[in-house]
Protein backbone atom coordinates (compact mmCIF):
# COMPACT_ATOMS: atom_id res chain seq x y z
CA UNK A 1 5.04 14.34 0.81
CA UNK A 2 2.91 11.25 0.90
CA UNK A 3 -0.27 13.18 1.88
CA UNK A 4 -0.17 15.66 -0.59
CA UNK A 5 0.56 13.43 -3.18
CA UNK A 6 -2.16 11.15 -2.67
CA UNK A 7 -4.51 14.37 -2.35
CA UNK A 8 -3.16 15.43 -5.58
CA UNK A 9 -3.51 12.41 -7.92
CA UNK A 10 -4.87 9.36 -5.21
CA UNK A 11 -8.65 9.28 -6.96
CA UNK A 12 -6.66 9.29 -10.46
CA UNK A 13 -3.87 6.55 -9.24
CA UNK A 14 -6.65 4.71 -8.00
CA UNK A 15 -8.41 4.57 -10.72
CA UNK A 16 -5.94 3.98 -13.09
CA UNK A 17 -4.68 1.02 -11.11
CA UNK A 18 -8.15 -0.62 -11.61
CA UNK A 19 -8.29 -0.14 -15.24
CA UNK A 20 -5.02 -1.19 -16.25
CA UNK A 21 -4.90 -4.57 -14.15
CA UNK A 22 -5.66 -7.17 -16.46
CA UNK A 23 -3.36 -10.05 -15.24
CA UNK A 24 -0.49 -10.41 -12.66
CA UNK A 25 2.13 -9.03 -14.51
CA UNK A 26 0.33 -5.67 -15.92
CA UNK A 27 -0.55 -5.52 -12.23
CA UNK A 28 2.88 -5.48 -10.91
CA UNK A 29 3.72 -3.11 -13.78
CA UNK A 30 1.04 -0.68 -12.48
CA UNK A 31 1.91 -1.31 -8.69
CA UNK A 32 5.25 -0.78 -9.19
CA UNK A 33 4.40 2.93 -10.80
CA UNK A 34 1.33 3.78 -8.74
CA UNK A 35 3.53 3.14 -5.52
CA UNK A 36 6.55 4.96 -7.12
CA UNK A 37 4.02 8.42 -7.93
CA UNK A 38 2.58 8.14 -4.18
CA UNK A 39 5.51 7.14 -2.50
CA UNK A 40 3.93 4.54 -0.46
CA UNK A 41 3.19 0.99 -0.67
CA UNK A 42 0.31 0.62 1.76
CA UNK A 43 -1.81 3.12 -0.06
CA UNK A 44 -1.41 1.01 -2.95
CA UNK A 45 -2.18 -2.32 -0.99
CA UNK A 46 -5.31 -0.70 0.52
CA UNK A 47 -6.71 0.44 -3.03
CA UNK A 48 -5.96 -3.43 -4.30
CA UNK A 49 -7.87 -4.38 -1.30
CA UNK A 50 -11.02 -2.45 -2.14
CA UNK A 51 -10.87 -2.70 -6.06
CA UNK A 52 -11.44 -6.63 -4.82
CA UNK A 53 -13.75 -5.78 -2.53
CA UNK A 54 -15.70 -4.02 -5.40
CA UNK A 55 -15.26 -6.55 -7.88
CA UNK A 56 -13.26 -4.86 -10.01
CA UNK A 57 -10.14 -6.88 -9.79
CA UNK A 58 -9.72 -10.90 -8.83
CA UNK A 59 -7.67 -11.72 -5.76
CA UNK A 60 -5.29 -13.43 -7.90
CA UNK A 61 -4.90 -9.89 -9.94
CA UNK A 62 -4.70 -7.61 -6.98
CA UNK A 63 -1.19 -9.82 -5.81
CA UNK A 64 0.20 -8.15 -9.09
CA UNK A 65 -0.31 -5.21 -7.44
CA UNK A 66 1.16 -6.19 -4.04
CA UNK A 67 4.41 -7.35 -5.86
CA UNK A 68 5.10 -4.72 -7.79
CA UNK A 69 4.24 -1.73 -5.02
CA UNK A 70 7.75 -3.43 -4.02
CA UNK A 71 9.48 -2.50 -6.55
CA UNK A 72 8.18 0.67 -6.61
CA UNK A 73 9.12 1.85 -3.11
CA UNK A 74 12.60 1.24 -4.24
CA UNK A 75 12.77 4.26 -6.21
CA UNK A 76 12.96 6.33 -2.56
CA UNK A 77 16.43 4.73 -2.70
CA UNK A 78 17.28 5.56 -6.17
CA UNK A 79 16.23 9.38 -5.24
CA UNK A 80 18.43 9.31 -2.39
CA UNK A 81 21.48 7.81 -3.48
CA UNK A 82 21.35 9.73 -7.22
CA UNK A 83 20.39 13.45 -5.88
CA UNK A 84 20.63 13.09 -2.22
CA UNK A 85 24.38 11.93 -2.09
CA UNK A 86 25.69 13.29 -5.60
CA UNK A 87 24.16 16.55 -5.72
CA UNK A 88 24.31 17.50 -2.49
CA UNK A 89 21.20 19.83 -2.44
CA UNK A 90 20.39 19.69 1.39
CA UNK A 91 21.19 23.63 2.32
CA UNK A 92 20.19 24.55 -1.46
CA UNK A 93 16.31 23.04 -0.80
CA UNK A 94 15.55 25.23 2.24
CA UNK A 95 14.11 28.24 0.12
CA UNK A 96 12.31 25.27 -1.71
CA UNK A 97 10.68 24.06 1.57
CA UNK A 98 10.05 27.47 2.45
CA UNK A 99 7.86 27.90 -0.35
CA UNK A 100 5.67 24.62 0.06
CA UNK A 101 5.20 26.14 3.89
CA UNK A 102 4.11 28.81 2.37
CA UNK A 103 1.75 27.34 0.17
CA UNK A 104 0.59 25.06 2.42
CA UNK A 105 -0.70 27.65 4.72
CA UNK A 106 -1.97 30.63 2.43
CA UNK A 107 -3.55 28.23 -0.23
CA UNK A 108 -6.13 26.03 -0.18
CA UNK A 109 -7.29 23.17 -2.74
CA UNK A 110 -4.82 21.33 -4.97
CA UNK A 111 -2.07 24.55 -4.40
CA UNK A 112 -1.59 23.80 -1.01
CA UNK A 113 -1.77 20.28 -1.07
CA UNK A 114 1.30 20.33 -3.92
CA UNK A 115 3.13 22.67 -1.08
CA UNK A 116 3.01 20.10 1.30
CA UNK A 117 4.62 17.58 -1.36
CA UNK A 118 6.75 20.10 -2.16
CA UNK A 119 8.03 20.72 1.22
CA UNK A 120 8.10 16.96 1.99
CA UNK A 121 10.27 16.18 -0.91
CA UNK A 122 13.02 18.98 0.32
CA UNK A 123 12.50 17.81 3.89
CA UNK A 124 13.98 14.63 2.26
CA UNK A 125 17.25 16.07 0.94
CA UNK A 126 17.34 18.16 4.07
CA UNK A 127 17.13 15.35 6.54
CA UNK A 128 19.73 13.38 4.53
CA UNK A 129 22.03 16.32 4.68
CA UNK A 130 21.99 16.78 7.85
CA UNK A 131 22.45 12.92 8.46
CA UNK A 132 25.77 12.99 6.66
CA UNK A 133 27.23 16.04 8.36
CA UNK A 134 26.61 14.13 11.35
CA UNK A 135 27.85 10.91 10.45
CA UNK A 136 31.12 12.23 8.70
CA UNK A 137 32.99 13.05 12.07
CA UNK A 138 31.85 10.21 13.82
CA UNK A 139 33.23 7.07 12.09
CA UNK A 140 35.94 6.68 14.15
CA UNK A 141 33.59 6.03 16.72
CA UNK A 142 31.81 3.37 15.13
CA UNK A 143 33.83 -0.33 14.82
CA UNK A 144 32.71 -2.64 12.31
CA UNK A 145 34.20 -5.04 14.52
CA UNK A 146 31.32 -4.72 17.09
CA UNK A 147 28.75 -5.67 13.66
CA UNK A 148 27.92 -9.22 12.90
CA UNK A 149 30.96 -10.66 10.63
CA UNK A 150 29.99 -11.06 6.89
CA UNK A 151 29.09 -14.60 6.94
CA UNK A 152 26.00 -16.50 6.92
CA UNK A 153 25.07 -16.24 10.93
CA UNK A 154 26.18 -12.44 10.81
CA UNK A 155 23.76 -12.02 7.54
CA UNK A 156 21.08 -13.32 9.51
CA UNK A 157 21.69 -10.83 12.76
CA UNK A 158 22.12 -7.82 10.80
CA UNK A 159 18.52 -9.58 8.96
CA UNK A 160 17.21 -9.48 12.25
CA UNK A 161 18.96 -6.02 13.22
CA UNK A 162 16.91 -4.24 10.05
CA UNK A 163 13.59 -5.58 11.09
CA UNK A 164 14.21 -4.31 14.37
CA UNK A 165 15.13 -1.05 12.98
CA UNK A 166 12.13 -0.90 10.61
CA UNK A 167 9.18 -1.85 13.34
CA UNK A 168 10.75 1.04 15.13
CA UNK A 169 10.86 3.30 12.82
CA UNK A 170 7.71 2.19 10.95
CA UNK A 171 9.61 3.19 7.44
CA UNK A 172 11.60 1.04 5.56
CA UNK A 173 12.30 4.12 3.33
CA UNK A 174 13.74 5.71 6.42
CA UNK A 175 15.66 2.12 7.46
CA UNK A 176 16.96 2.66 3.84
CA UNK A 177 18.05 6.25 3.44
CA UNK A 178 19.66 5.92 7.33
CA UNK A 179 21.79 2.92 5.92
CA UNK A 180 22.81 4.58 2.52
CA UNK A 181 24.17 7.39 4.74
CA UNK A 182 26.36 4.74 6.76
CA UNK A 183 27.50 3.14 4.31
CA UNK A 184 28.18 6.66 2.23
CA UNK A 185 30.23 7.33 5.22
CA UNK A 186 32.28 4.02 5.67
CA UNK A 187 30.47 3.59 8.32
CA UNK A 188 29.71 -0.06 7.28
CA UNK A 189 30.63 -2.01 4.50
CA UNK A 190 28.05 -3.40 1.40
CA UNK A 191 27.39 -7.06 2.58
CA UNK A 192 26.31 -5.61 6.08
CA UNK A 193 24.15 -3.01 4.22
CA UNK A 194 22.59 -5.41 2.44
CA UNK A 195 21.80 -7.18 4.97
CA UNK A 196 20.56 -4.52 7.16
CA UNK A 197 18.34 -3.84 3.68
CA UNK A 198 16.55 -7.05 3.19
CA UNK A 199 15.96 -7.28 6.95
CA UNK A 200 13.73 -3.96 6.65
CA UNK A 201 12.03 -5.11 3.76
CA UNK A 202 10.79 -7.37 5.94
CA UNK A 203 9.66 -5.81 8.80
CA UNK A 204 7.86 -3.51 6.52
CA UNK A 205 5.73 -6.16 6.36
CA UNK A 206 4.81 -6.36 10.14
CA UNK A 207 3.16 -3.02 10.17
CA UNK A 208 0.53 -4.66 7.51
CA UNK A 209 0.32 -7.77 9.28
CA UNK A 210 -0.74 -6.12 12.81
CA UNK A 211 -3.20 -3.70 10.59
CA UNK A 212 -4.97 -7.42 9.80
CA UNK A 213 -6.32 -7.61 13.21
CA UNK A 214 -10.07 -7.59 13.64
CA UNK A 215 -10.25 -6.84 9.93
CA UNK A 216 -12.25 -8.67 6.73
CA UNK A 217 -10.97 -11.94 5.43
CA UNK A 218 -9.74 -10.12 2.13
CA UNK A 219 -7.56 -7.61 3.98
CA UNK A 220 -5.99 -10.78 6.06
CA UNK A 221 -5.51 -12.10 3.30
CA UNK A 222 -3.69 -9.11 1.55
CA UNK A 223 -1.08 -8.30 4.97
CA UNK A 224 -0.74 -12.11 5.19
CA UNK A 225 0.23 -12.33 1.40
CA UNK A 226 2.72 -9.83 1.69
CA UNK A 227 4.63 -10.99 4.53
CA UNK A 228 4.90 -14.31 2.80
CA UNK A 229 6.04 -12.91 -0.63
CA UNK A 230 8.64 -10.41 1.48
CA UNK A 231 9.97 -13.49 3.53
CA UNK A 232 10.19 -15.38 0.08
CA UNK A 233 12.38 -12.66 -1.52
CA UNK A 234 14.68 -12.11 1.63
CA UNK A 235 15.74 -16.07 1.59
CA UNK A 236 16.33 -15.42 -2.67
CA UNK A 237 18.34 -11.89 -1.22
CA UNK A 238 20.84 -13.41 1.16
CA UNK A 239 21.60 -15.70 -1.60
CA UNK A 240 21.94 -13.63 -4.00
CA UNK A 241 24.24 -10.75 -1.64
CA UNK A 242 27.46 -12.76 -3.04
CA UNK A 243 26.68 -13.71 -6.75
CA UNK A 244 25.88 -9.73 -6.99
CA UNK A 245 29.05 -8.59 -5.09
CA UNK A 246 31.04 -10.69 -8.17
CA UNK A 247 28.87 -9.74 -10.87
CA UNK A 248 29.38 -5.99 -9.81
CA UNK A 249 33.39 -6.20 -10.04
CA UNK A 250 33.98 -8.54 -12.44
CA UNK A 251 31.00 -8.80 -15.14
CA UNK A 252 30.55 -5.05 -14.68
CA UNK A 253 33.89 -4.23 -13.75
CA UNK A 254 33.20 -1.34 -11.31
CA UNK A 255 34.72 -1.62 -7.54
CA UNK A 256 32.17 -1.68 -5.04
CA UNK A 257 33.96 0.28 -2.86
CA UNK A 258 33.65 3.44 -5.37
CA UNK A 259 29.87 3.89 -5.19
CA UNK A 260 28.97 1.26 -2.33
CA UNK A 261 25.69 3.52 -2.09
CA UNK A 262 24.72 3.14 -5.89
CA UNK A 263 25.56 -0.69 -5.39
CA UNK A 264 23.16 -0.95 -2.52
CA UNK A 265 20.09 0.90 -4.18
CA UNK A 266 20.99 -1.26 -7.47
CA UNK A 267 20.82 -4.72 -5.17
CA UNK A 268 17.83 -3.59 -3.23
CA UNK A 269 15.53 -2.64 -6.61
CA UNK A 270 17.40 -6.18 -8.35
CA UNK A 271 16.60 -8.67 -5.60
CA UNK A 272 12.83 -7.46 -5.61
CA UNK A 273 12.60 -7.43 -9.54
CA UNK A 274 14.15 -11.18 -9.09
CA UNK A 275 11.22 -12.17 -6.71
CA UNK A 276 8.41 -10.85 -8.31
CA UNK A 277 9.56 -12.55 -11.75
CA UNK A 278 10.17 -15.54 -10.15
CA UNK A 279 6.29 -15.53 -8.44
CA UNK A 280 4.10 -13.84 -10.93
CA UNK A 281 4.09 -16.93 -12.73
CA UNK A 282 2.61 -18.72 -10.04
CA UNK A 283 0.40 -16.13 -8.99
CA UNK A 284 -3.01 -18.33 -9.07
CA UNK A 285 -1.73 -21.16 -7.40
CA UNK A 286 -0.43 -18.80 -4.61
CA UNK A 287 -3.88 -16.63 -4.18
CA UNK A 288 -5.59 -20.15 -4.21
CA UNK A 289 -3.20 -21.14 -1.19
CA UNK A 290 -4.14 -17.85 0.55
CA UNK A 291 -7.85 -17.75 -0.12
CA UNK A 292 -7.62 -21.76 1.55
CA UNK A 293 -5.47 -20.60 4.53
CA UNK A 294 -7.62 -17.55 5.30
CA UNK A 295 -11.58 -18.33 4.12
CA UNK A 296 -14.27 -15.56 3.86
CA UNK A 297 -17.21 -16.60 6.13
CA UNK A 298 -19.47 -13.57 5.26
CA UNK A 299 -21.94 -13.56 2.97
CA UNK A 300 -21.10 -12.96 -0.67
CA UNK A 301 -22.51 -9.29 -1.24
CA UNK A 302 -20.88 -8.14 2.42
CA UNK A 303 -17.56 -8.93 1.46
CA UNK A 304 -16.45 -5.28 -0.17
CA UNK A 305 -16.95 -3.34 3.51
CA UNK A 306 -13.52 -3.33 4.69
CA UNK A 307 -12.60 -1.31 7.36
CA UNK A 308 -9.18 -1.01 5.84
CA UNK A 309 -10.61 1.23 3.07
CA UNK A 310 -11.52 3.61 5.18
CA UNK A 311 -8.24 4.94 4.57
CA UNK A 312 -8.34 5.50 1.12
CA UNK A 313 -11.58 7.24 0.83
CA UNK A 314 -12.24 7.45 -2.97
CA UNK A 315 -11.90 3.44 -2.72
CA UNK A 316 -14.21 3.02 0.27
CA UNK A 317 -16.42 4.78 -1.87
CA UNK A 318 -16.60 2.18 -5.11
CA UNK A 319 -16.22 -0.70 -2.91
CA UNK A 320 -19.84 1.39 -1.05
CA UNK A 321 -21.29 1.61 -4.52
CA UNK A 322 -20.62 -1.91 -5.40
CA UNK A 323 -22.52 -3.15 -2.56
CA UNK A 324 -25.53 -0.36 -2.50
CA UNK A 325 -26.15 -1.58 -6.68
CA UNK A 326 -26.51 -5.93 -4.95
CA UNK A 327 -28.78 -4.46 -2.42
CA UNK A 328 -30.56 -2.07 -4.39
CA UNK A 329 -30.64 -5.27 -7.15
CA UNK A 330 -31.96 -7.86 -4.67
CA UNK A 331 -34.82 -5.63 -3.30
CA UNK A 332 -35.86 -4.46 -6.98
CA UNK A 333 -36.37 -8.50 -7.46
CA UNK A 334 -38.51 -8.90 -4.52
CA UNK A 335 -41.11 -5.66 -5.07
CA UNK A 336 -41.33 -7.04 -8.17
CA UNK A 337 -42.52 -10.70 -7.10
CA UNK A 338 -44.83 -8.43 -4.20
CA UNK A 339 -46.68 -6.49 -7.39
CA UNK A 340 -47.12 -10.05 -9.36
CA UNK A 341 -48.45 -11.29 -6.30
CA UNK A 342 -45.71 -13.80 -5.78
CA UNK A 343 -44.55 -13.15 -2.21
CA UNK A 344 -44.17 -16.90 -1.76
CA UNK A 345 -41.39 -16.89 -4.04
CA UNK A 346 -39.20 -13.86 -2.23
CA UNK A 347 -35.80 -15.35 -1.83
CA UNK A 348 -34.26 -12.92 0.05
CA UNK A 349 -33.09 -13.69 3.68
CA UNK A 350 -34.69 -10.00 4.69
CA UNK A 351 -33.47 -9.97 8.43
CA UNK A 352 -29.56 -10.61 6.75
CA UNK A 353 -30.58 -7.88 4.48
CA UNK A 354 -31.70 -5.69 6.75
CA UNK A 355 -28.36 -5.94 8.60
CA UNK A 356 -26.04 -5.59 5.77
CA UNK A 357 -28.10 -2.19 4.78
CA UNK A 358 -27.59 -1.04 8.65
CA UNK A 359 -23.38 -1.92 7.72
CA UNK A 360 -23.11 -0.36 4.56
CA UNK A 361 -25.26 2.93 6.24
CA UNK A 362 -22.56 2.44 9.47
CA UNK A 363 -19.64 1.95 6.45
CA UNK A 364 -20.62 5.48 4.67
CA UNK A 365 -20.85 7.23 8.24
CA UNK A 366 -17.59 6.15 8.68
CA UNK A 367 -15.76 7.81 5.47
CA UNK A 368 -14.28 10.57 6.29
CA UNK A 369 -13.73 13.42 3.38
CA UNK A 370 -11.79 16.39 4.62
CA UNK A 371 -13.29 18.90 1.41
CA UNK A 372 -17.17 19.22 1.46
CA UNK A 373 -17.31 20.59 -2.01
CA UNK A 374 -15.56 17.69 -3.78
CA UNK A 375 -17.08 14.92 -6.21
CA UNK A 376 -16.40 12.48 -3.36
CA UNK A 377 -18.50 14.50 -0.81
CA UNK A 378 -21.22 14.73 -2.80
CA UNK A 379 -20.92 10.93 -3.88
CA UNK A 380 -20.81 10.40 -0.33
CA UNK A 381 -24.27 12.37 -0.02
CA UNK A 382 -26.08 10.36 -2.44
CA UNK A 383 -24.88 7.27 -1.59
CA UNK A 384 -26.54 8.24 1.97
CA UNK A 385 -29.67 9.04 0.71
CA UNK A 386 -29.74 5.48 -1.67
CA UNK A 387 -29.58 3.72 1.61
CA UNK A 388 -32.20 5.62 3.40
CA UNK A 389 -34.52 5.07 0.51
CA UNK A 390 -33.53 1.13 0.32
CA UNK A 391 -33.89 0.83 4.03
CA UNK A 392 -37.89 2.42 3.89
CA UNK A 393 -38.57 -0.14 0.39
CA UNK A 394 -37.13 -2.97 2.96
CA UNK A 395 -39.21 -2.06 5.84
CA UNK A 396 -42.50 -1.79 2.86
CA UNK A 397 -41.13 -5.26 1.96
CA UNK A 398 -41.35 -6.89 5.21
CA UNK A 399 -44.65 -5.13 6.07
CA UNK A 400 -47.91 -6.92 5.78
CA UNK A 401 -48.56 -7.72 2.42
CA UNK A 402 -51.85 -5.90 1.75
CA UNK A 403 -51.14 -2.93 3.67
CA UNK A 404 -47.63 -2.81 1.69
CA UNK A 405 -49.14 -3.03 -1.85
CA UNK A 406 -51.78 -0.15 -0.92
CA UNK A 407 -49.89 1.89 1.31
């Protein structure tokens, strides 16, 4: 579902999330909604990454973005418990899934890639069907008593038990939906749940932590950021697992017991709300922490070619196009100081920018775009050609002088 979503609207999303990030807090806003339409938090992470690469958004702003895509992968939950669980629509969303097969195979463009969400998103319902016709006859079998008790040192193993569960599974959606099916079947009770919940919100952060190896300072950064602000929340979480087990009964006056599934969706999306309100305030002190912990050592106009893009092609592409205009920029500036007869006054460090050019023309070979009659392709293309040009003016450049001007 994730694939074809981000073929359908990713370059729009993308976009969207660089224009409407003016601070911290419109970033979380448009984090939270960007991760919600793609349905996954690391696609949003990686376009923050480039859009900072690019220069289109501050560090600082681009940790908006990384606190709200938490929110927004909450709303796999919501889906779950609300549609999943109440409506029952597993056997009802085969013809459904059908369809997107269908459409996936026999189309081509934007029609098959909105079969593929389509079939994802009843592969969803599906798989959580089938999860609770499995789990229904089998309570019996499991004890609670064999589960960590409900108190602090039993919070912390079933914690431990949920980042466990989520490094295996590399989902935390999945983590989630598999633990609002055992609870939904009495299977275990809401303060293990919860438990078991903030634990794999925090292993979803070790999958972005081991993508920081060998990568750019700013992607470091990014992972590294996240797996702080996720450990930050979980402390806040197993606080907060009692307060919200009283406010539930007795401010709201439902029993927990009735909807334990609803109650666990409701904690999850209210203990990440709580933590980003809490931080966004102190969102430039913390991206001053990180950019001290974890410096940048390249040079300045270098700094956009993260590997990391690469999987986000449309923003591999502007973070490309940032650089290419510095380079294309710096050598303008010294032709100009050749024709005035100046060459004693060329700043440039030509061997260093003869090296980035051979990066950013190793960067673009990298890209990978699937459809060769898109706008990206043909971005791609030109973006080519502007470094083959820029890489003959730099070899004119460091020529001999006379033979340069005449040649």
């Amino acid at each position: 579902m994730t694939e074809g979503l981000k073929s359908l609207a990713g370059a729009r999303v993308s976009q969207w999330l660089a224009d409407a990030t003016r601070s911290p807090a419109t970033g979380a806003v448009t984090g939270a909604i960007g991760t919600a339409i793609l349905q996954s938090s690391s696609a949003t992470t990686v376009a923050a990454v480039g859009f900072v690469g690019a220069g289109l958004l501050t560090f600082s702003q681009s940790l908006g973005i990384i606190f709200g895509a938490n929110i927004g992968t909450t709303i796999t939950g919501w889906m779950v418990a609300l549609i999943g669980f109440k409506l029952q629509l597993g056997s009802l969303l085969l013809p459904l899934i059908f369809v997107g097969v269908m459409l996936r195979i026999f189309s081509a463009g934007r029609i098959a890639q909105a079969g593929l969400s389509l079939a994802g998103f009843g592969l969803i319902f599906l798989g959580i069907d089938i999860l609770q016709q499995a789990a229904a006859g089998h309570t019996d079998l499991v004890d609670l008593n064999l589960l960590p008790a409900d108190s602090w040192p039993g919070r912390i193993k079933l914690l431990a038990l949920g980042i466990a569960i989520t490094i295996i599974t590399q989902s935390s959606s999945a983590g989630i939906a598999a633990a609002l099916v055992a609870i939904n079947a009495g299977a275990i009770n809401f303060e293990q749940g919860a438990a078991l919940v903030i634990g794999m919100d925090v292993g979803t952060t070790i999958t972005a932590a081991i993508a920081t190896i060998g990568g750019s300072a700013g992607s470091k950064r990014t992972g590294f950021s996240h797996v702080i602000y996720n450990c930050f929340t979980a402390v806040g979480a197993l606080i907060l697992i009692s307060p919200f087990v009283f406010a539930w009964e007795k401010v709201i006056g439902i029993e927990i017991l009735s909807n334990p599934e609803i109650a666990l969706v409701a904690f999850h999306t209210t203990f990440n709300l709580l933590g980003a309100m809490l931080i966004l305030p102190f969102t430039a002190q913390f991206a001053a922490l990180m950019i001290k912990l974890i410096p940048d050592t390249r040079p300045r106009y270098a700094r956009g070619l993260d590997k990391a893009l690469l999987k986000e092609p449309g923003v591999a592409l502007l973070a490309a196009q940032k650089i290419i205009i510095n380079e294309f920029l710096t050598l303008m500036i010294n032709i100009n100081l050749i024709l005035e007869h100046k060459a004693s006054e060329i700043r440039a460090d030509m061997p260093r920018l003869q090296a980035i050019l051979d990066e950013t023309h190793d960067f673009l070979d990298e890209i990978s775009i699937h459809r060769p009659e898109s706008p990206e392709a043909k971005r791609l293309i030109a973006m080519m050609h502007a470094v083959d040009h820029m890489q003959r003016l730099h070899e004119r450049c460091d020529e001999d002088l006379k033979r340069a001007l005449i040649a």
